[in-house]
Protein backbone atom coordinates (compact mmCIF):
# COMPACT_ATOMS: atom_id res chain seq x y z
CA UNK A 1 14.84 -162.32 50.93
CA UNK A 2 14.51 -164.44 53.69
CA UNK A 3 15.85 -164.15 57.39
CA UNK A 4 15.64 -165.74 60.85
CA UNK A 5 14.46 -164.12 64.28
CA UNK A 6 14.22 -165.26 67.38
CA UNK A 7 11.07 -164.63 69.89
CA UNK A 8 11.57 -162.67 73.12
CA UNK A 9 11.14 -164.07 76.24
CA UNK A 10 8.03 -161.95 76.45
CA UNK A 11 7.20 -163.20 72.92
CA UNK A 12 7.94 -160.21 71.21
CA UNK A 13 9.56 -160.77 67.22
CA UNK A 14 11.78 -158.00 66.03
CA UNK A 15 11.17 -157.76 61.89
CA UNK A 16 14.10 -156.90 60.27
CA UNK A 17 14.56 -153.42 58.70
CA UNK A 18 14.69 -154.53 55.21
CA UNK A 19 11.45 -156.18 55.60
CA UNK A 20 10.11 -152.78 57.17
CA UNK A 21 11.44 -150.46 54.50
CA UNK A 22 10.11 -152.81 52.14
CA UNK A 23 6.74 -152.80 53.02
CA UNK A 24 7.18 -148.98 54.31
CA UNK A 25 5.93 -150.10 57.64
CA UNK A 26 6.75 -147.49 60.83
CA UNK A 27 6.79 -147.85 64.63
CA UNK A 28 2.71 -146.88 63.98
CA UNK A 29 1.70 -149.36 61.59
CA UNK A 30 -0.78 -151.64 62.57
CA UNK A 31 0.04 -155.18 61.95
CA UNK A 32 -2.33 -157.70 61.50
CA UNK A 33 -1.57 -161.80 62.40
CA UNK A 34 -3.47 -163.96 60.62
CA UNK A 35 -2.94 -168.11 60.85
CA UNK A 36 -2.86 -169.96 57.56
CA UNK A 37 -2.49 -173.92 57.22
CA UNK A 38 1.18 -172.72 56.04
CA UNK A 39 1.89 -170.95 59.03
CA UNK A 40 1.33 -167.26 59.74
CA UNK A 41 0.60 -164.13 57.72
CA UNK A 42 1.75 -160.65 59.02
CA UNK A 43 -0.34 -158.17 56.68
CA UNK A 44 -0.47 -154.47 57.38
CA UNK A 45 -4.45 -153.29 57.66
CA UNK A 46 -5.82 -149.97 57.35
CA UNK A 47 -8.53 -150.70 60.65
CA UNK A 48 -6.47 -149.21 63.36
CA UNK A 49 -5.75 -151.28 66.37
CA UNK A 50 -8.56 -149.61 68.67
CA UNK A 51 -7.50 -149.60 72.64
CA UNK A 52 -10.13 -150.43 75.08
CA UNK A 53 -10.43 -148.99 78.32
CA UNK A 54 -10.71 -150.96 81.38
CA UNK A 55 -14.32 -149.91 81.56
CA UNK A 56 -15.51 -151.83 78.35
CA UNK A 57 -12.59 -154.81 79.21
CA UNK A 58 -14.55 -155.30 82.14
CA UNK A 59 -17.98 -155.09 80.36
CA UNK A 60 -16.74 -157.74 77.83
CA UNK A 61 -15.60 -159.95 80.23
CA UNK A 62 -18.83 -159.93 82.41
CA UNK A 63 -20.94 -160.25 79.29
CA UNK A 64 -18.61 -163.51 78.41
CA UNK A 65 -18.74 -164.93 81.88
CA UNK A 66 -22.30 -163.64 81.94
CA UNK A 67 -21.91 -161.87 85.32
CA UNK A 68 -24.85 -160.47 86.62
CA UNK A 69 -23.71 -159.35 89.98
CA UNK A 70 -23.07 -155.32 91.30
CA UNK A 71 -21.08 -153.50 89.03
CA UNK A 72 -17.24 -152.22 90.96
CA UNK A 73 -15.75 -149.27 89.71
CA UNK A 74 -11.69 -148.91 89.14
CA UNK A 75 -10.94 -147.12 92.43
CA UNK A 76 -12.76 -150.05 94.12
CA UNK A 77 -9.96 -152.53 92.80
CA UNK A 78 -7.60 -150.49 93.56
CA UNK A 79 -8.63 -150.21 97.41
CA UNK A 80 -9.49 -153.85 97.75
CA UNK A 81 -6.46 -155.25 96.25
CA UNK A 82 -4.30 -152.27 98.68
CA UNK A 83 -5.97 -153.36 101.67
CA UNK A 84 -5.08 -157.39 100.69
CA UNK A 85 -1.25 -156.09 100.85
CA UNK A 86 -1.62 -154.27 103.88
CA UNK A 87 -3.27 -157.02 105.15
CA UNK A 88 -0.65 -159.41 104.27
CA UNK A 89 2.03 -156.94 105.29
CA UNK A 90 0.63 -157.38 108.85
CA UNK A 91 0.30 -160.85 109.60
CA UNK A 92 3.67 -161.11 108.17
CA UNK A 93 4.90 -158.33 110.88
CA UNK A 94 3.22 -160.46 113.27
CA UNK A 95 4.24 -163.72 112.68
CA UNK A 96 7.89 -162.19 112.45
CA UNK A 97 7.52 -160.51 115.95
CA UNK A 98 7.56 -156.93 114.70
């Protein structure tokens, strides 16, 4: 049986419940997308979805940029990108007159 959905703003597509009980996929099941010449493929795969923490994001993403610089550590983010909003929070007091 066939159907029509509609993408989220965000992107997200809602499969219809007949197409879940079918295929006896949960909220759990991990879905994989895979793009044919015909369009696109939604297959249910037994390899988990794995989550990455932000520690081996970041390692990826220096390897693919190959970044060689000092390594920063979360709570160094954190602080830098707090102290740009305080920072910002000032001037604008200042320019304002408060």
């Amino acid at each position: 049986m066939n159907a029509h959905v509609r993408l989220s703003p965000d992107g997200q597509l809602a499969l219809p419940q007949h197409v879940r009980d079918t295929r006896g996929w949960t909220a759990d099941t991990d879905i994989e997308v895979v793009e044919t010449p015909d369009g696109v493929l939604l297959r249910a795969t037994s390899t988990p979805v794995k989550k990455r923490t932000n520690a081996e994001v970041f390692a990826s993403l220096r390897a693919r940029i190959n970044y060689t610089g000092p390594r920063y550590d979360e709570a160094d983010w954190h602080a830098a990108i707090d102290q740009m909003f305080r920072d910002t929070w000032a001037e604008d007091d200042r320019r304002e007159g408060r």
